[in-house]
C-alpha atoms as a PDB file:
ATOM      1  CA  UNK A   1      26.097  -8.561  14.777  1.00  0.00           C
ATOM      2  CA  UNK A   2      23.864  -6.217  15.409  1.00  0.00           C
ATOM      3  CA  UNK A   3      20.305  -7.104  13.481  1.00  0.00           C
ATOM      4  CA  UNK A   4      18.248  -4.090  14.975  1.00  0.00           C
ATOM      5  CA  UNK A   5      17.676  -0.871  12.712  1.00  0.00           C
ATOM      6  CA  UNK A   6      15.851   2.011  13.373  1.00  0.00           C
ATOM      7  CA  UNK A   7      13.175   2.774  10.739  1.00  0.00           C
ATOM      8  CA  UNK A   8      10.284   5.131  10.901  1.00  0.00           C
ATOM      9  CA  UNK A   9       7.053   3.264  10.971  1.00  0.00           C
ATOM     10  CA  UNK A  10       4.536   2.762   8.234  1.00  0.00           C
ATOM     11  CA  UNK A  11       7.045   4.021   5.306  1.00  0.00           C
ATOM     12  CA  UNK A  12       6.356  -0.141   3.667  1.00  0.00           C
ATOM     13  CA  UNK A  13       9.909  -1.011   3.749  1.00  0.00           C
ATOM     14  CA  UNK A  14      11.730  -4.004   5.973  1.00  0.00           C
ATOM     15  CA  UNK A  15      15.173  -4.771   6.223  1.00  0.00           C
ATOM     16  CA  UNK A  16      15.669  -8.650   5.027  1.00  0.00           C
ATOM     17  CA  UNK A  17      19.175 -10.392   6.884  1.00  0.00           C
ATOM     18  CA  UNK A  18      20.977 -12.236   3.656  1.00  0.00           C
ATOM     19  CA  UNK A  19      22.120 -15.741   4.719  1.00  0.00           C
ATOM     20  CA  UNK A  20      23.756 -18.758   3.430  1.00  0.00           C
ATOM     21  CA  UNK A  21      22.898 -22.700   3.548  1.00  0.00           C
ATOM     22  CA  UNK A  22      24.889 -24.878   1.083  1.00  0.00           C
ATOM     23  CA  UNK A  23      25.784 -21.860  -1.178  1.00  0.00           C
ATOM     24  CA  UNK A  24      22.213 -20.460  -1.626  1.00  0.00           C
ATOM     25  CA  UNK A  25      21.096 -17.210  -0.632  1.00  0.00           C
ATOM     26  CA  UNK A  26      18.018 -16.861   1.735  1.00  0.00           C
ATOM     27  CA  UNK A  27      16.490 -13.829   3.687  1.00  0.00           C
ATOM     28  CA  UNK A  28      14.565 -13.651   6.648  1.00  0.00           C
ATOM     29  CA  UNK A  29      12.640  -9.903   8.311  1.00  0.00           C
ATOM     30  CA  UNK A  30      15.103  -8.653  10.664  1.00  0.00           C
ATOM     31  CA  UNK A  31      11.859  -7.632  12.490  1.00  0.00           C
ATOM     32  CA  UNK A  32      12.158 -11.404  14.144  1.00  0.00           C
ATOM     33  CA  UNK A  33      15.548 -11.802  15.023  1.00  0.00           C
ATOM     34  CA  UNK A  34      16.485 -11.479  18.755  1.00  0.00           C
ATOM     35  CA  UNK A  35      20.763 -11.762  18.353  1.00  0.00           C
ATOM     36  CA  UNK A  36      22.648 -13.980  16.025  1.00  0.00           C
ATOM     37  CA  UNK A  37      25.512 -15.789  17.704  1.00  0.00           C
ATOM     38  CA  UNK A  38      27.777 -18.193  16.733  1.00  0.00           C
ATOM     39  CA  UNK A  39      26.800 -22.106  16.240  1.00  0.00           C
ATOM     40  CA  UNK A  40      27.171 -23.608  19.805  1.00  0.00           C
ATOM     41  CA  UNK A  41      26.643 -27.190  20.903  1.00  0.00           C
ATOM     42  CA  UNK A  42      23.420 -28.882  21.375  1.00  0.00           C
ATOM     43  CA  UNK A  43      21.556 -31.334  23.330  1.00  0.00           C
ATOM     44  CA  UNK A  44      19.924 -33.568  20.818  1.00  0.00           C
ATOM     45  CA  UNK A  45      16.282 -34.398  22.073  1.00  0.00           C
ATOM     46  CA  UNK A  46      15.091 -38.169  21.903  1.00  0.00           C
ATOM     47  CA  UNK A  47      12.913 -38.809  19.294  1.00  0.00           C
ATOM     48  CA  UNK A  48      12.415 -35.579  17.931  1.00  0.00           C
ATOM     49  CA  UNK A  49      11.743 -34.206  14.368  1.00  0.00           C
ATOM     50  CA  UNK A  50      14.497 -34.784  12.020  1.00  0.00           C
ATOM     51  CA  UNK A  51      15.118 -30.768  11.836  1.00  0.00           C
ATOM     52  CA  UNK A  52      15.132 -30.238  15.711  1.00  0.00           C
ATOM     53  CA  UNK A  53      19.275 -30.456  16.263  1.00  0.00           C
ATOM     54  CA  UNK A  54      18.444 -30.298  19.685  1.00  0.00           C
ATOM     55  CA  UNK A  55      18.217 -27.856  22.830  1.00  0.00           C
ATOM     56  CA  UNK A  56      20.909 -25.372  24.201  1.00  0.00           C
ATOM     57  CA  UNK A  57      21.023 -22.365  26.846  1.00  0.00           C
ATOM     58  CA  UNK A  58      22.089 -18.858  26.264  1.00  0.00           C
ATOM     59  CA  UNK A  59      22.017 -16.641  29.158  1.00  0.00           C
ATOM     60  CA  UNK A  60      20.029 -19.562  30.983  1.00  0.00           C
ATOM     61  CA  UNK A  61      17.291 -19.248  28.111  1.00  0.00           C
ATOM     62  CA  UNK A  62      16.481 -22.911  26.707  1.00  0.00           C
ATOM     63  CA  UNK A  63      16.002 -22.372  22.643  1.00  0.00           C
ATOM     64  CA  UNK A  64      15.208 -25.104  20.657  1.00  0.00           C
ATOM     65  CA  UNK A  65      18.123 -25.347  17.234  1.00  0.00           C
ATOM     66  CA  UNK A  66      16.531 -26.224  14.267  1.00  0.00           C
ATOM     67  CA  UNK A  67      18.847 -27.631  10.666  1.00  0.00           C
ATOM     68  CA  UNK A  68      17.513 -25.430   8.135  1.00  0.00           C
ATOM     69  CA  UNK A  69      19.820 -27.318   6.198  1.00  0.00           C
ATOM     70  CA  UNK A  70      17.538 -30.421   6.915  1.00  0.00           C
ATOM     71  CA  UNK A  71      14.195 -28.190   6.367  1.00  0.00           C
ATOM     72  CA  UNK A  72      15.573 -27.577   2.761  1.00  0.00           C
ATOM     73  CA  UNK A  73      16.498 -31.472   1.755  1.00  0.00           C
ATOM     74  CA  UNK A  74      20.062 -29.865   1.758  1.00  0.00           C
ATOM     75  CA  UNK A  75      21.321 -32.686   3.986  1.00  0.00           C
ATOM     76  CA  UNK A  76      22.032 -31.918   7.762  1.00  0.00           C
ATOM     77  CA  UNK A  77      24.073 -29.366   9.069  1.00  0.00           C
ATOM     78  CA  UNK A  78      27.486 -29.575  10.622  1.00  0.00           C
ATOM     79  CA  UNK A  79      29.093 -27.669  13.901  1.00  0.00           C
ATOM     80  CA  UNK A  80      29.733 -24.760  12.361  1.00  0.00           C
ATOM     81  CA  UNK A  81      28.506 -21.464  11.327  1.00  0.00           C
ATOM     82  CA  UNK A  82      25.669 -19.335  13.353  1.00  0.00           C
ATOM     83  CA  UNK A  83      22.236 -19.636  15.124  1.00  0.00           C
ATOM     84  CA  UNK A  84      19.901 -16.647  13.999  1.00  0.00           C
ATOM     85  CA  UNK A  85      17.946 -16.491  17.240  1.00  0.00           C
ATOM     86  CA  UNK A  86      14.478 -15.547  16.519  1.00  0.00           C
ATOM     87  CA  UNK A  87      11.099 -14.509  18.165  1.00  0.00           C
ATOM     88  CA  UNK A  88       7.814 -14.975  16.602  1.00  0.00           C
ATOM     89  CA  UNK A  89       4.193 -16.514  17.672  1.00  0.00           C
ATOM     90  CA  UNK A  90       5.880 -15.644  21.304  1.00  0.00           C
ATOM     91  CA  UNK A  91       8.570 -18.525  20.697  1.00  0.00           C
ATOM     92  CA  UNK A  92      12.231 -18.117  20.839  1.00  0.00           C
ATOM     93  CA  UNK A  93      13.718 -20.554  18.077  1.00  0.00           C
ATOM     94  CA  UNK A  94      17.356 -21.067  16.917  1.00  0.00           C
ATOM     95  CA  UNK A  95      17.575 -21.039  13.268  1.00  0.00           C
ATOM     96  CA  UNK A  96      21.255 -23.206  11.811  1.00  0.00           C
ATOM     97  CA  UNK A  97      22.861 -21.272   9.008  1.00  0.00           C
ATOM     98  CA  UNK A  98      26.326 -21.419   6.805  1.00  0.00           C
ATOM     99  CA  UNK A  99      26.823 -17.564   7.216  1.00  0.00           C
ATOM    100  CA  UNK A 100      25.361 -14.465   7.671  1.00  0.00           C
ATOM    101  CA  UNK A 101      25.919 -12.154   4.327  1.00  0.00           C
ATOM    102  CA  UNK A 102      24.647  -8.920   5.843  1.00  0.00           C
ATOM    103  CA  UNK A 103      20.926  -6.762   5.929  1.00  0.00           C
ATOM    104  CA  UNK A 104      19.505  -4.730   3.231  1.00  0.00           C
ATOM    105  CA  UNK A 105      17.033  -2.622   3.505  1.00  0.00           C
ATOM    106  CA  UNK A 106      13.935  -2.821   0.860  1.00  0.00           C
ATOM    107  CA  UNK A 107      10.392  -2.061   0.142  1.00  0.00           C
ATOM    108  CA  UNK A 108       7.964  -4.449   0.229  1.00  0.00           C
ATOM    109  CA  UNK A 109       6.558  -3.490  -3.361  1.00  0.00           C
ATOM    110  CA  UNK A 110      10.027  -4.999  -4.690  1.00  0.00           C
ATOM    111  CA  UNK A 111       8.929  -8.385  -3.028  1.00  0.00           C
ATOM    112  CA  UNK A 112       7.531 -11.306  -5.620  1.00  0.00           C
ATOM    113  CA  UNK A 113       5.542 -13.769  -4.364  1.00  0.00           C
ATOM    114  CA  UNK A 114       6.680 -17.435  -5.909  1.00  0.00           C
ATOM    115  CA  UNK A 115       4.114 -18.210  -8.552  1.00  0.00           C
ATOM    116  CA  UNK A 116       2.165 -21.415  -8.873  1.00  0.00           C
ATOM    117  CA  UNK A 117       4.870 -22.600 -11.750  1.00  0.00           C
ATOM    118  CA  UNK A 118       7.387 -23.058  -8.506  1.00  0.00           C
ATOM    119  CA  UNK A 119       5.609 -24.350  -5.599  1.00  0.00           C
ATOM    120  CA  UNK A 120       1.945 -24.673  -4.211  1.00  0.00           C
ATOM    121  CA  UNK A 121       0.575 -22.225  -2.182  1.00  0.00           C
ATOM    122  CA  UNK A 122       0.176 -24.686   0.664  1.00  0.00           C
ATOM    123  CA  UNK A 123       3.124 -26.606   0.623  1.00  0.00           C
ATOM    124  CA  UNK A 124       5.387 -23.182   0.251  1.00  0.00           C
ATOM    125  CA  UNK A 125       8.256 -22.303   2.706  1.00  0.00           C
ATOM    126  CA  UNK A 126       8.813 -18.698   0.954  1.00  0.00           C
ATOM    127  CA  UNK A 127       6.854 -15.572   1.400  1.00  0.00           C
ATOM    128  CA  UNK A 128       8.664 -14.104  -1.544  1.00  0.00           C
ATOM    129  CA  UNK A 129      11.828 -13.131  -3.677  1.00  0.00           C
ATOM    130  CA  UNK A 130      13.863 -10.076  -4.411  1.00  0.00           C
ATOM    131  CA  UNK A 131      16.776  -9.359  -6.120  1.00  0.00           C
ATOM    132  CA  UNK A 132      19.649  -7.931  -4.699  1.00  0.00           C
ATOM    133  CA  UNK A 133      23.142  -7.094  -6.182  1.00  0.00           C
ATOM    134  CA  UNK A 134      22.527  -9.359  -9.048  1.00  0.00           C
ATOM    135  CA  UNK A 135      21.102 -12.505  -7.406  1.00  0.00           C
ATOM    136  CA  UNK A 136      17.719 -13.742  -6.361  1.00  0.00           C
ATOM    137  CA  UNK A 137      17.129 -13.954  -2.079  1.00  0.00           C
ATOM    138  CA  UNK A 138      13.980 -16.294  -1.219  1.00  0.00           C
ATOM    139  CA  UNK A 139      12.482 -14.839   1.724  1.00  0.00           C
ATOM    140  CA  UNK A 140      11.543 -18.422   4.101  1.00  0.00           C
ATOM    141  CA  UNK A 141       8.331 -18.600   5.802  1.00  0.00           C
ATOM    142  CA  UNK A 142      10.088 -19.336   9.115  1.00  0.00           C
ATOM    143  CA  UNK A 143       6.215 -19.688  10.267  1.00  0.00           C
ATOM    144  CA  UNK A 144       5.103 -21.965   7.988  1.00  0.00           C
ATOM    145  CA  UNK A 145       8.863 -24.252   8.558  1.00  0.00           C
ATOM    146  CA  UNK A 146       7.988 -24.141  12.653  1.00  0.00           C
ATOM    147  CA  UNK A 147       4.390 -25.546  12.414  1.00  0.00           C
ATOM    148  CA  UNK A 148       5.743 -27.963   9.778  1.00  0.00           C
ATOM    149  CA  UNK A 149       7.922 -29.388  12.404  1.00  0.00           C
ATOM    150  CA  UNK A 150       5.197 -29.004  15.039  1.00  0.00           C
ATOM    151  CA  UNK A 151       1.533 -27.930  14.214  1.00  0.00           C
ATOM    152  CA  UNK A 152       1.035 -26.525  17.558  1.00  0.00           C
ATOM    153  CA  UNK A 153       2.648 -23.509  17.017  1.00  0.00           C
ATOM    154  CA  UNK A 154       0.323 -22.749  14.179  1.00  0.00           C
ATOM    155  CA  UNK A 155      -3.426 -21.302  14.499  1.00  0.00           C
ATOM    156  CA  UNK A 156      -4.944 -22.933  17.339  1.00  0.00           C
ATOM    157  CA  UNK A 157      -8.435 -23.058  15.180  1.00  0.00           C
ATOM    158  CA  UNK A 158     -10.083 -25.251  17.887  1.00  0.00           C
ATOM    159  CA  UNK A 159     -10.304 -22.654  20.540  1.00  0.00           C
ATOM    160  CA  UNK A 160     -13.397 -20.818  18.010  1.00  0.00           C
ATOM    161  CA  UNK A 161     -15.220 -23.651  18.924  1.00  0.00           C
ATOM    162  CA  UNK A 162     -15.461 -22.963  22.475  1.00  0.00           C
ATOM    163  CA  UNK A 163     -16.900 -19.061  22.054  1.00  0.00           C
ATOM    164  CA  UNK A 164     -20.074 -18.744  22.234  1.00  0.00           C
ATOM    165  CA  UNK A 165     -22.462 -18.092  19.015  1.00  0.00           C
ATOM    166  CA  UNK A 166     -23.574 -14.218  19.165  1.00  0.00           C
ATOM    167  CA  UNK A 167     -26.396 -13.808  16.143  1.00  0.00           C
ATOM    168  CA  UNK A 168     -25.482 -10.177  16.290  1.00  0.00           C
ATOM    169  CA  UNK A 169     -21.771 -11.027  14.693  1.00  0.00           C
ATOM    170  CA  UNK A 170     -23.263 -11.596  11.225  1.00  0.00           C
ATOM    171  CA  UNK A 171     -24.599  -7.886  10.899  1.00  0.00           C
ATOM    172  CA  UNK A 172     -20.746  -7.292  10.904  1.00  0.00           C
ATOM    173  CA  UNK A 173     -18.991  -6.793   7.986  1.00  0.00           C
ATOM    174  CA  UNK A 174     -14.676  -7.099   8.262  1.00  0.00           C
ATOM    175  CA  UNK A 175     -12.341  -6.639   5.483  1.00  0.00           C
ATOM    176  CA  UNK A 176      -9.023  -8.876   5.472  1.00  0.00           C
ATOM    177  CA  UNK A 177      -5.337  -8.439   4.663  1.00  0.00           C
ATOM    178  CA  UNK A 178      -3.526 -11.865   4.707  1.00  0.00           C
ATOM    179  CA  UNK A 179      -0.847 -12.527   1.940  1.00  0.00           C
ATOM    180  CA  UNK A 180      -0.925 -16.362   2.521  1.00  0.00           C
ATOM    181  CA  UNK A 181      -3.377 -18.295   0.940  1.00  0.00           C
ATOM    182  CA  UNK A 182      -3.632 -21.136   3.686  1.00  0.00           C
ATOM    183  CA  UNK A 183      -3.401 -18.668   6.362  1.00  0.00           C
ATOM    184  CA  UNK A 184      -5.980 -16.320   4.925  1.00  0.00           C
ATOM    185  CA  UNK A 185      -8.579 -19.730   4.675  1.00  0.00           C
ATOM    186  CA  UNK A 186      -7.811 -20.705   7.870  1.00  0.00           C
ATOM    187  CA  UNK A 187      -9.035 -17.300   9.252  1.00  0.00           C
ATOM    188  CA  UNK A 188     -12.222 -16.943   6.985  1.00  0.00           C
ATOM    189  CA  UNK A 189     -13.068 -20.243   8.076  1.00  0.00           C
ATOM    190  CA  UNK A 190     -12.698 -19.429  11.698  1.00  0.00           C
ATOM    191  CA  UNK A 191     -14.856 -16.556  11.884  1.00  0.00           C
ATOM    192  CA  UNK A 192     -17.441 -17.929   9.985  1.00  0.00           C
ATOM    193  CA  UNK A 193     -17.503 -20.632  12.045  1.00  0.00           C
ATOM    194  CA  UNK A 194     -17.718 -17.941  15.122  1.00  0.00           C
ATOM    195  CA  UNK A 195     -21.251 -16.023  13.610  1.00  0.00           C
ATOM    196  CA  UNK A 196     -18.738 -13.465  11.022  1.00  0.00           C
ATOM    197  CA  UNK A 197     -20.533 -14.061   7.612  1.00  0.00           C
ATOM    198  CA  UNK A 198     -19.804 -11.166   6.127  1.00  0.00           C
ATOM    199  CA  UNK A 199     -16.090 -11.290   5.029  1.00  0.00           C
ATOM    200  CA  UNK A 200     -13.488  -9.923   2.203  1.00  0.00           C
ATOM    201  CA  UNK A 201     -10.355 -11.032   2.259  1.00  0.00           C
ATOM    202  CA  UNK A 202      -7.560  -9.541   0.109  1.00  0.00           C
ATOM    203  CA  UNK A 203      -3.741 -11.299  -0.696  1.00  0.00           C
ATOM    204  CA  UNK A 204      -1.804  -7.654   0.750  1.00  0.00           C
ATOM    205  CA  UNK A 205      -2.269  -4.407   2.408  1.00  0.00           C
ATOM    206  CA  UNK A 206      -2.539  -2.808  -0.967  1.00  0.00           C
ATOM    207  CA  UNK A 207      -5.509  -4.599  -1.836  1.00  0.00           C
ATOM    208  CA  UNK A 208      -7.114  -4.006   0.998  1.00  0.00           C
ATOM    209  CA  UNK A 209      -6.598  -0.178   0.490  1.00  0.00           C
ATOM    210  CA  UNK A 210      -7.639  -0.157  -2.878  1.00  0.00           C
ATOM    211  CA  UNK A 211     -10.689  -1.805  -1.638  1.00  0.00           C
ATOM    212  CA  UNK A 212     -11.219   0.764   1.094  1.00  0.00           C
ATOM    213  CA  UNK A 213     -10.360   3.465  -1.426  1.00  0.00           C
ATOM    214  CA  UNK A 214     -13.833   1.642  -3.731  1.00  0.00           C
ATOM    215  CA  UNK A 215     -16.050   2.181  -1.052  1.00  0.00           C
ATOM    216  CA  UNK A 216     -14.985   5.776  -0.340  1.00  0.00           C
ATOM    217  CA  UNK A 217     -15.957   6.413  -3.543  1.00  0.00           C
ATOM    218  CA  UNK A 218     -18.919   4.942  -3.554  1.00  0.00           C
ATOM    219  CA  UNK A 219     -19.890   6.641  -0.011  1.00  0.00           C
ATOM    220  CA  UNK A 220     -20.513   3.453   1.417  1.00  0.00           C
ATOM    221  CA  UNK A 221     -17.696   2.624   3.635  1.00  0.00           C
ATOM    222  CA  UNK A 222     -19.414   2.383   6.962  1.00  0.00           C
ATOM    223  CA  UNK A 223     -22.219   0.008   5.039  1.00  0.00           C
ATOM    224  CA  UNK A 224     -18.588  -2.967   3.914  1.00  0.00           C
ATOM    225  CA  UNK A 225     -16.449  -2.376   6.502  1.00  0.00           C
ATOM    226  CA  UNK A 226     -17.055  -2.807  10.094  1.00  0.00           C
ATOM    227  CA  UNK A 227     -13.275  -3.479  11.110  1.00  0.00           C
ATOM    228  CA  UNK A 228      -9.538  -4.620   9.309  1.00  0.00           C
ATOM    229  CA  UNK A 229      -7.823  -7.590   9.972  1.00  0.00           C
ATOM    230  CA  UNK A 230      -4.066  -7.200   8.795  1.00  0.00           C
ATOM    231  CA  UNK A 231      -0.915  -9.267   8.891  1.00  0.00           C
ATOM    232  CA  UNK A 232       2.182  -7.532   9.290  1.00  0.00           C
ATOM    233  CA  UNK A 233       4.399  -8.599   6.452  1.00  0.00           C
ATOM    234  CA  UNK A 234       2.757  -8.995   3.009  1.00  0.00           C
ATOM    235  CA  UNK A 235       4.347  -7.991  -0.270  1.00  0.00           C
ATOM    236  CA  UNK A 236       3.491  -4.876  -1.753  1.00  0.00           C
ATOM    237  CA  UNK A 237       1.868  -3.068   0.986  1.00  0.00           C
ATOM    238  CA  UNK A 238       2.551  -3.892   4.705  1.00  0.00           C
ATOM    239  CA  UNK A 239       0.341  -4.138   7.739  1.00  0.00           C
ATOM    240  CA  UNK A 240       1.606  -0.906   9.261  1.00  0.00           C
ATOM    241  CA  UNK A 241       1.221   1.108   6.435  1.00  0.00           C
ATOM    242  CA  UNK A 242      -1.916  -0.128   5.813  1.00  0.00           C
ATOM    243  CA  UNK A 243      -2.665   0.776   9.207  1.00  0.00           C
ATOM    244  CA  UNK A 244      -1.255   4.585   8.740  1.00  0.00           C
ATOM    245  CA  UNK A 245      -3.069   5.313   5.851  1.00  0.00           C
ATOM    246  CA  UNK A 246      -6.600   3.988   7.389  1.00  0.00           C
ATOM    247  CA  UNK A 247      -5.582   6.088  10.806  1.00  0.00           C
ATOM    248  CA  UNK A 248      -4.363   8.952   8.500  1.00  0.00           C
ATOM    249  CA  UNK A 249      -7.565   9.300   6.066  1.00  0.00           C
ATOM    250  CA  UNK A 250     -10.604  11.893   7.675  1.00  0.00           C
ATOM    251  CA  UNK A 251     -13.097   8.900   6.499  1.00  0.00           C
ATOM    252  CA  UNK A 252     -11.231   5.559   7.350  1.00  0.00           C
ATOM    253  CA  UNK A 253     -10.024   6.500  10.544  1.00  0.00           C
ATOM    254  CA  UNK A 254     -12.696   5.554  13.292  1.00  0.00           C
ATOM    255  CA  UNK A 255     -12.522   2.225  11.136  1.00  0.00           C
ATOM    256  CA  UNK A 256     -10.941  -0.353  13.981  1.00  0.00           C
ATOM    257  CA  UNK A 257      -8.141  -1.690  12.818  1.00  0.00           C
ATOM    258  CA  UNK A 258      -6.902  -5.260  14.551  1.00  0.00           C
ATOM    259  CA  UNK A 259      -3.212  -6.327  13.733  1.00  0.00           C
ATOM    260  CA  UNK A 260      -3.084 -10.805  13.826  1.00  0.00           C
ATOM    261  CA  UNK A 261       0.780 -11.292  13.334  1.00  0.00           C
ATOM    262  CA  UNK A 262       3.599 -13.603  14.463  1.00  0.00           C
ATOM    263  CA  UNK A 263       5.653 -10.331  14.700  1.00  0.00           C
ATOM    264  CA  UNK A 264       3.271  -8.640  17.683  1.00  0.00           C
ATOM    265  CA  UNK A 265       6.552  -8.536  19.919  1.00  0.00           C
ATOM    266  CA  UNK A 266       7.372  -5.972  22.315  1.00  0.00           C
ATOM    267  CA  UNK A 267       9.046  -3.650  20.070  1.00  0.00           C
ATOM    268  CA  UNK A 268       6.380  -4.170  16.944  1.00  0.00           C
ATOM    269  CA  UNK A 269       3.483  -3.594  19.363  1.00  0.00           C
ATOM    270  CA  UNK A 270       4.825  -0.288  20.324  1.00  0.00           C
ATOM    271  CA  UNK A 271       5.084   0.378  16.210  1.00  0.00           C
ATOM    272  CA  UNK A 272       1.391  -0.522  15.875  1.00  0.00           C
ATOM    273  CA  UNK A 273       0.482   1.839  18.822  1.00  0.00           C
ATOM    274  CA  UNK A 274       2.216   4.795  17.360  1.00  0.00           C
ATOM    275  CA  UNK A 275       0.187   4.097  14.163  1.00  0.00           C
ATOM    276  CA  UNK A 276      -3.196   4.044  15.743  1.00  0.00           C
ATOM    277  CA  UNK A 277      -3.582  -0.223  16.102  1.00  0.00           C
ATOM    278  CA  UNK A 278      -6.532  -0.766  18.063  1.00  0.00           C
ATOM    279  CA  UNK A 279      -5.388  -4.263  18.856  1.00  0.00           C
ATOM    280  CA  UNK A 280      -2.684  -6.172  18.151  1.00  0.00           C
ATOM    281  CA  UNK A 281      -2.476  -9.682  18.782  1.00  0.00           C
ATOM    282  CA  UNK A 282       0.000 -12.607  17.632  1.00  0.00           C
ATOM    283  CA  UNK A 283      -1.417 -15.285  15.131  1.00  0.00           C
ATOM    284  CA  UNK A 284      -1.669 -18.598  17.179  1.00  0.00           C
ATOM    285  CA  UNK A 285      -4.268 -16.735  18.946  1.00  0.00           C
ATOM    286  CA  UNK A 286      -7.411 -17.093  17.346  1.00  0.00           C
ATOM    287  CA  UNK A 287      -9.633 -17.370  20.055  1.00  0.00           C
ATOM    288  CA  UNK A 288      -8.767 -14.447  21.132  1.00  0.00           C
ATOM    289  CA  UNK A 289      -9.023 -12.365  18.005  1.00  0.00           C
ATOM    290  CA  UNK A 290     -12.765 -13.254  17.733  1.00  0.00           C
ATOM    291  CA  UNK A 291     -13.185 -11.647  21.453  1.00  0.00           C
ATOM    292  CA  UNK A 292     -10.843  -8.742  20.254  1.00  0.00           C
ATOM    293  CA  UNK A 293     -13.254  -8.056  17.669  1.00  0.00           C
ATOM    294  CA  UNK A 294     -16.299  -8.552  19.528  1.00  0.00           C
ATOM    295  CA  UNK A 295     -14.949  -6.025  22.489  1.00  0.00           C
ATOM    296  CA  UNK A 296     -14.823  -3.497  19.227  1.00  0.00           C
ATOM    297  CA  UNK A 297     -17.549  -4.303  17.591  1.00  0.00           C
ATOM    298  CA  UNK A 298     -19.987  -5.807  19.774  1.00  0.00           C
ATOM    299  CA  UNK A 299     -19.770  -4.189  23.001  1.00  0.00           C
END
């Protein structure tokens, strides 16, 4: 199957692949799928996390399998059905579904987030539902699943502690786009910790604009915003078109704008390019977004 469509960039709209485990629907961004193939055998791995299945090789690539069944207390997962190969945080993982339903294209302002009457913000394993043809998909946090099983692939917060303080930071104001709540904390706290004081954080892209759009009209845009920070996928407005209308705008534009995302791939850095990114970087790497920032602010 074929999970790569060609869409425009910045336009806020993602195709979501519709899948199966134990007769529920679930969606993931096509954006981080590599190839989905059918379920092969596995090596299981001594002593590993009861959702690792194990390790197999495609085209002499080792990819770890992980039960999604097993990562939803659905039980664990049979030989059977498909591996949706993925790529995000610069890992290739194997993801065990029932079936693939097929890919539907959507904009991100029809995405819900899960309210508070469902599941806690921290403890949550879906960035969002949407309805399609009558039924309810929940979007999974395929991020948030991965550093579940091992919190290494998550933020790597300790490597702020190693940079330097640089007084000159705090005169730096930087507005932020990050729809999850834990994610968004993690970041704050990290920059503070690095000398960045001065920080706004908003739950989506649209947010953030509106924000941007305030201190237009107030003439005092240079004064509150230094540089963006934006995620990639966030319900109603996305990182790239976030990114297009700052690039796009007469006033907003020399505004840097620094993309932190699981997605920066090969394929979604070129996207960012095209829309005027003036760094993209992938989310594990926190270290290195405080030097990204300081090269465009500091330097």
């Amino acid at each position: 199957m074929d999970s790569k469509i060609l869409m425009e960039s910045g336009t806020n709209e993602l195709e979501v692949l519709e899948f199966n485990v134990c007769g529920n629907s679930y969606g993931i961004n096509v954006a981080k799928i590599k190839e989905i193939i059918p379920y092969q055998p596995v090596t299981p791995v001594p002593n590993a996390h009861p959702s690792i299945e194990g390790l197999f090789m495609p085209r002499d690539i080792m990819i770890t399998a992980i039960d999604l069944r097993n990562c939803l207390q659905r039980g664990s997962s049979e030989p059977g059905g498909l591996f949706i190969i993925t790529n995000f945080n610069n890992l290739d993982i194997a993801f065990h579904v029932d079936e693939v339903v097929g890919i539907h294209r959507v904009s991100w302002t029809e995405i819900i987030k899960p309210n508070v009457t469902v599941t806690t913000a921290d403890e949550s394993i879906s960035t969002g539902i949407i309805k399609i043809d009558n039924k309810l998909v929940i979007i999974l946090d395929f991020e948030k699943i991965l550093s579940d099983i091992n919190p290494d692939t998550g933020l790597k917060v300790e490597e702020v502690d190693l940079i330097e303080k640089n007084a000159s930071r705090a005169s730096k104001p930087i507005l932020i786009a990050e729809d999850s709540i834990l994610l968004n904390r993690m970041i704050v706290e990290s920059l503070k910790k690095a000398g960045y004081v001065q920080l706004v954080h908003t739950a989506n892209g649209q947010e953030a604009y509106d924000q941007l759009l305030e201190y237009k009209r107030e003439g005092s845009v240079k004064q509150n915003v230094s540089c963006v920070i934006t995620d990639i996928e966030m319900p109603l407005m996305d990182g790239h078109r976030l990114t297009k209308l700052i690039k796009t705008d007469d006033e907003l534009k020399d505004v840097p704008v620094v993309i932190f995302s699981s997605l920066v791939n090969e394929e979604m850095r070129r996207k960012g390019e095209s829309l005027g990114a003036d760094a993209q970087l992938s989310k594990p790497e926190i270290g290195n977004l405080v030097r990204i920032i300081d090269g465009l602010l500091l330097d």
